[in-house]
PDB file of N, CA and C in Angstrom:
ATOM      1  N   UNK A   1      -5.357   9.596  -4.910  1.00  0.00           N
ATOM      2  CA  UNK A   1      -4.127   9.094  -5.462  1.00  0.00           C
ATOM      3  C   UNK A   1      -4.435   7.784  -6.194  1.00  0.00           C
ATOM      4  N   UNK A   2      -3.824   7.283  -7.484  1.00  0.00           N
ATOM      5  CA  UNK A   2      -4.243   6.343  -8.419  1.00  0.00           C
ATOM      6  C   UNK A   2      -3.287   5.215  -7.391  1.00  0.00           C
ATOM      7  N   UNK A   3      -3.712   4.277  -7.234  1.00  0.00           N
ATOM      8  CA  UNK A   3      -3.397   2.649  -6.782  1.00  0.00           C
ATOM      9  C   UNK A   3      -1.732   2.464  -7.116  1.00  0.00           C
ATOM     10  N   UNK A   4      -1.866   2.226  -8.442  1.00  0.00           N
ATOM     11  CA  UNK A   4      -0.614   2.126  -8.890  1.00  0.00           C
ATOM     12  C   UNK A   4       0.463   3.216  -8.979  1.00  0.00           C
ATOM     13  N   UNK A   5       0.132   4.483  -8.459  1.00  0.00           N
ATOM     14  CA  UNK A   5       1.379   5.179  -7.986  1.00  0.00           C
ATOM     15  C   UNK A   5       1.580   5.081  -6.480  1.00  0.00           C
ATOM     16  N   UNK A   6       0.741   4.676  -5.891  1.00  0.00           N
ATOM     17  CA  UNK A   6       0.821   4.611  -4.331  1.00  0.00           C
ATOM     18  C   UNK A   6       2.124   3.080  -4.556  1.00  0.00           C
ATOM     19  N   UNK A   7       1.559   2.106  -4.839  1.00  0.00           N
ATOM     20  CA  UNK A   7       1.959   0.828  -4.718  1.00  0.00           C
ATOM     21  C   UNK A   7       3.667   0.911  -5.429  1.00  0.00           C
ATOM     22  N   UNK A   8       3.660   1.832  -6.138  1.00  0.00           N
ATOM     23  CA  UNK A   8       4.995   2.129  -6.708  1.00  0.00           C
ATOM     24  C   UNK A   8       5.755   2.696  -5.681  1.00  0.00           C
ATOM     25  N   UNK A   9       4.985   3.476  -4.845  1.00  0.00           N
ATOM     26  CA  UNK A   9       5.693   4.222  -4.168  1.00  0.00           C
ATOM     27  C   UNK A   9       6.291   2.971  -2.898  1.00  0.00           C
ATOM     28  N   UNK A  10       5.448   2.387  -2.551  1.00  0.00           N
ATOM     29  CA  UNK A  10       5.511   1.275  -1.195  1.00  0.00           C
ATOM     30  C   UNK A  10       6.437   0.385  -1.555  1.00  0.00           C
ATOM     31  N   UNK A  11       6.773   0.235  -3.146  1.00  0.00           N
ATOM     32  CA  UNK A  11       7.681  -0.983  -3.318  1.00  0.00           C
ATOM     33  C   UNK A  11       8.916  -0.109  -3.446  1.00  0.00           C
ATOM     34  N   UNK A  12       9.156   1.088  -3.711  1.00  0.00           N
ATOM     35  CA  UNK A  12      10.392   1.734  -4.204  1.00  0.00           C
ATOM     36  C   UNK A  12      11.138   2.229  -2.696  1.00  0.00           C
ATOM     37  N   UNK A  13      10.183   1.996  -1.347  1.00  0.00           N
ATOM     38  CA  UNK A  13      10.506   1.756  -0.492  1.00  0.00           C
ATOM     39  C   UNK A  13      10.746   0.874   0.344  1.00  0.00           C
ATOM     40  N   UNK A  14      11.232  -0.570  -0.581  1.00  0.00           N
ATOM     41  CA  UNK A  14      11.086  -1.713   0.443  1.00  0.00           C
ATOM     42  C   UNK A  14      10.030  -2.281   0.515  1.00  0.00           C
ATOM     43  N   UNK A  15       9.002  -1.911   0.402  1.00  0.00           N
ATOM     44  CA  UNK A  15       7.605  -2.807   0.830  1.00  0.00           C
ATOM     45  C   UNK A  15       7.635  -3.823  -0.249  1.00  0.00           C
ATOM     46  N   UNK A  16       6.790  -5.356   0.310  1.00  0.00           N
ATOM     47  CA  UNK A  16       6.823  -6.296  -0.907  1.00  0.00           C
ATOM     48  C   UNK A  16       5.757  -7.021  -0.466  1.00  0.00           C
ATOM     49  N   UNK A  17       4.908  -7.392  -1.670  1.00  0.00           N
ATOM     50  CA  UNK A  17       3.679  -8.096  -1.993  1.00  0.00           C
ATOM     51  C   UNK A  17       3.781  -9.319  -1.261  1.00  0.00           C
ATOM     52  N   UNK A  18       2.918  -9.575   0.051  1.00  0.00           N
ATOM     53  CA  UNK A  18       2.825 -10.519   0.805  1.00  0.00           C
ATOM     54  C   UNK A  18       1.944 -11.814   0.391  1.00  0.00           C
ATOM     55  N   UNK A  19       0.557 -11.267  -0.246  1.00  0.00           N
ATOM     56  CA  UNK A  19      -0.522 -11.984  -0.970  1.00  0.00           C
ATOM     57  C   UNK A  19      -1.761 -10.913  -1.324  1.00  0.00           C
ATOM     58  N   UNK A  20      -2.361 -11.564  -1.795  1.00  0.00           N
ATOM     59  CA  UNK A  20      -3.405 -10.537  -2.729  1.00  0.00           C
ATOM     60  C   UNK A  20      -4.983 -11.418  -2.194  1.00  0.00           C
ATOM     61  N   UNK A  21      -5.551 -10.796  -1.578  1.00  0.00           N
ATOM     62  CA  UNK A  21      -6.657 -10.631  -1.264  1.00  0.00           C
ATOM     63  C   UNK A  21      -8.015 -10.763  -1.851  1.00  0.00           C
ATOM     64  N   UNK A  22      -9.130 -11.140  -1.655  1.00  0.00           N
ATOM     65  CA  UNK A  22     -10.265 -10.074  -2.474  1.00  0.00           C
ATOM     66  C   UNK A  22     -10.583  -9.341  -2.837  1.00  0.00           C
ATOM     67  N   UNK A  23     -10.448  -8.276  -2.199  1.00  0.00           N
ATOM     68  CA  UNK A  23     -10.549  -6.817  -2.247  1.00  0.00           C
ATOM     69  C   UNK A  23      -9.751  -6.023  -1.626  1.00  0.00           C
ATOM     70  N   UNK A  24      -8.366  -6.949  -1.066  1.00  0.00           N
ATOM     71  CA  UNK A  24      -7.261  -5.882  -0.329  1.00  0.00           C
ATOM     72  C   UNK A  24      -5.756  -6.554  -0.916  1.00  0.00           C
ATOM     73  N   UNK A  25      -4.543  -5.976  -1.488  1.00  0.00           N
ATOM     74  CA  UNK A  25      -3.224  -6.668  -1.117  1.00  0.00           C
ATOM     75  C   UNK A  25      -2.415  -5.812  -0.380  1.00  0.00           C
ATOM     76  N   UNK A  26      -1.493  -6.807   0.213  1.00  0.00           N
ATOM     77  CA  UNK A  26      -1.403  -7.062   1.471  1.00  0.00           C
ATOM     78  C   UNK A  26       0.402  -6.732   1.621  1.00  0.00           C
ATOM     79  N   UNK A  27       0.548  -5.473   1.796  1.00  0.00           N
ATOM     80  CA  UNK A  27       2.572  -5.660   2.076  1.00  0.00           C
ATOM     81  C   UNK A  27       2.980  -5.372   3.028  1.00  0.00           C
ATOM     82  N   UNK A  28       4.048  -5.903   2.875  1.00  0.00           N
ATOM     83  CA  UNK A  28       4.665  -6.165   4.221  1.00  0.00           C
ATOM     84  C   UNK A  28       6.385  -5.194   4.303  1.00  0.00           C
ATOM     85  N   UNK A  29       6.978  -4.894   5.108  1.00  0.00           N
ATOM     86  CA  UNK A  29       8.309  -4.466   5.440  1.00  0.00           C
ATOM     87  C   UNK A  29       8.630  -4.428   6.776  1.00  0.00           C
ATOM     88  N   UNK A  30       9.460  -5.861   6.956  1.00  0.00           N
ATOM     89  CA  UNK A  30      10.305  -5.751   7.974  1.00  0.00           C
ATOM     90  C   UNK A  30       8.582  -6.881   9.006  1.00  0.00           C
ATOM     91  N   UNK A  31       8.330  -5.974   9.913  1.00  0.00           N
ATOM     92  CA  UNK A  31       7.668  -6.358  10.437  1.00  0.00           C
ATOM     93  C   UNK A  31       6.068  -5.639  11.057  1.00  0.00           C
ATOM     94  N   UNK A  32       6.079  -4.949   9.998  1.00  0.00           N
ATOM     95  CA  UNK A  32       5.386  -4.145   9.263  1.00  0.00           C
ATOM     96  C   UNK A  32       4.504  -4.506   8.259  1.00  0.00           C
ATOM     97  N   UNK A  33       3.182  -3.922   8.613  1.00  0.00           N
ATOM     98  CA  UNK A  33       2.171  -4.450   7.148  1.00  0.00           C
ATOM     99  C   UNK A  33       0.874  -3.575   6.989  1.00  0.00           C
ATOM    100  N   UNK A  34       1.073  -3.001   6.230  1.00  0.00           N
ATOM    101  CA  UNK A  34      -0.107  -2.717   5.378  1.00  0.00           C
ATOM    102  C   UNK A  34      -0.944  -3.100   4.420  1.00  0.00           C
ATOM    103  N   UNK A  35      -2.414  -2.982   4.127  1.00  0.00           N
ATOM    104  CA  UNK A  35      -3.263  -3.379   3.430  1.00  0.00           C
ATOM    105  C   UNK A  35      -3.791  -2.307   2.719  1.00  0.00           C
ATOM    106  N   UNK A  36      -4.009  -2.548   1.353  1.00  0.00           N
ATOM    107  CA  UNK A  36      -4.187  -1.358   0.124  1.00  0.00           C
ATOM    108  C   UNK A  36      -5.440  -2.131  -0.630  1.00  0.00           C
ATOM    109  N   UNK A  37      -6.458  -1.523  -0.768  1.00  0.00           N
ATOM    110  CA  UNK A  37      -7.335  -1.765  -1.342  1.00  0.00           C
ATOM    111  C   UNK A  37      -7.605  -1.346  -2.839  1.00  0.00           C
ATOM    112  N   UNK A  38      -8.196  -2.655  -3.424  1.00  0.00           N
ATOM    113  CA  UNK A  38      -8.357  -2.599  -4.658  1.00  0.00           C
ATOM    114  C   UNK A  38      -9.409  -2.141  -5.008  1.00  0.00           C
ATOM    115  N   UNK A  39      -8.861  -0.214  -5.466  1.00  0.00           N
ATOM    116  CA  UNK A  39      -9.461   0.361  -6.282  1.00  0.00           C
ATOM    117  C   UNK A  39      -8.945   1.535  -7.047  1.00  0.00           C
ATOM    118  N   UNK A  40      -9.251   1.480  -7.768  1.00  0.00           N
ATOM    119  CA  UNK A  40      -8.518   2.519  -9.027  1.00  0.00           C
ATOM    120  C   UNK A  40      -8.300   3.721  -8.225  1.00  0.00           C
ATOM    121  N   UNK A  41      -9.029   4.363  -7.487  1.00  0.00           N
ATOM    122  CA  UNK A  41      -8.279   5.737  -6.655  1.00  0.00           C
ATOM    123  C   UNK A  41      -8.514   5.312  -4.746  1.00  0.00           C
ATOM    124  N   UNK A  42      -7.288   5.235  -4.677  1.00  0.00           N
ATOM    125  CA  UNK A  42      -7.573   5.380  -2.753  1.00  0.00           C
ATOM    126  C   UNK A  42      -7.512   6.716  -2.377  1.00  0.00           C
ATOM    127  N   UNK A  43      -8.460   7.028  -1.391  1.00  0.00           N
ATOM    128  CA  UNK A  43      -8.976   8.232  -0.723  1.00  0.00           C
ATOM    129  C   UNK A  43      -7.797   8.714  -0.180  1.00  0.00           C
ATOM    130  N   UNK A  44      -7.373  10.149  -0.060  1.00  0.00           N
ATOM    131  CA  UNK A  44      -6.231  10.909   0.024  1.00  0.00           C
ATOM    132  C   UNK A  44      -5.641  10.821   1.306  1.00  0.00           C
ATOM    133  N   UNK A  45      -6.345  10.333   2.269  1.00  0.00           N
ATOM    134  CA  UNK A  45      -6.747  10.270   3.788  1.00  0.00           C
ATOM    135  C   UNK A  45      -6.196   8.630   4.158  1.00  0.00           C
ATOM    136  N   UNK A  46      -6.531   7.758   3.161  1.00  0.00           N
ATOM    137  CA  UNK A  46      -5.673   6.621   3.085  1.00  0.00           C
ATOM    138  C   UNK A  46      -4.739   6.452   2.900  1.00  0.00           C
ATOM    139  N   UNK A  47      -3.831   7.335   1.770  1.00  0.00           N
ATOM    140  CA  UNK A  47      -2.834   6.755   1.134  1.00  0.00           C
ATOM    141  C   UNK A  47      -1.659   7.866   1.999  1.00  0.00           C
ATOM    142  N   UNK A  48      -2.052   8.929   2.376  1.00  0.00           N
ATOM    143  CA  UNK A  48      -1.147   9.578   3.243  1.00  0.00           C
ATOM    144  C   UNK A  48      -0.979   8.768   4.415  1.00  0.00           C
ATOM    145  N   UNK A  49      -2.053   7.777   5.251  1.00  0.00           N
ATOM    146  CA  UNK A  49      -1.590   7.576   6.328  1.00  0.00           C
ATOM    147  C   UNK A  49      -0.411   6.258   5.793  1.00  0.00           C
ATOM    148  N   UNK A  50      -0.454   5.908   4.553  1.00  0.00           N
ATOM    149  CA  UNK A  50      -0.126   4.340   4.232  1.00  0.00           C
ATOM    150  C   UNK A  50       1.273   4.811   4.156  1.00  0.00           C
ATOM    151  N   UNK A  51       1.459   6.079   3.416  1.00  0.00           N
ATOM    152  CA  UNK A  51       2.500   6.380   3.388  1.00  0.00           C
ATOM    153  C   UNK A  51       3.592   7.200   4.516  1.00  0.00           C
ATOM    154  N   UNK A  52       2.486   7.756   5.267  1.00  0.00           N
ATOM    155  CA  UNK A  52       3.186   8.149   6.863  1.00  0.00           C
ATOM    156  C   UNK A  52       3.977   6.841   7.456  1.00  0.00           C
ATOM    157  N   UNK A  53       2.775   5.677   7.638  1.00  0.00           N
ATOM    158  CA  UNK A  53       3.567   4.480   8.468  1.00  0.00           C
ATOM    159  C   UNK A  53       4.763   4.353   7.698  1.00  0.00           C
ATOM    160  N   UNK A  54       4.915   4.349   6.530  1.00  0.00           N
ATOM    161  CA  UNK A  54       6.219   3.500   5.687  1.00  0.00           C
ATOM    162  C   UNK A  54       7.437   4.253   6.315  1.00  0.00           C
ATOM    163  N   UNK A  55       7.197   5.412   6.292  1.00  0.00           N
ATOM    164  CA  UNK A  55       8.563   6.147   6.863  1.00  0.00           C
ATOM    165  C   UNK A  55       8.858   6.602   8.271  1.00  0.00           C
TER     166      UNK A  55
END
């Protein structure tokens, strides 16, 4: 999955840019947080679990 449709997806659910990292940014919801790494495709296995927690 490309970065920027994941991250679209996390903000169109509430999630919001906490701070930006080296190589990770960092969102948050509620009391809740995930970390998304900066790279043009996250592994399918990542972005499903990123997107399991959100909901």
């Amino acid at each position: 999955m490309k970065r920027k449709d994941l991250i679209k997806l996390l903000e169109k659910n509430g999630w919001e840019l906490v701070r930006n990292g080296a190589q990770h940014d960092v969102y948050r919801k509620g009391k809740d947080q995930e970390t998304i790494p900066r790279h043009s495709e996250i592994p399918e296995i990542l972005a499903k679990k990123s997107l399991k927690d959100e909901i």
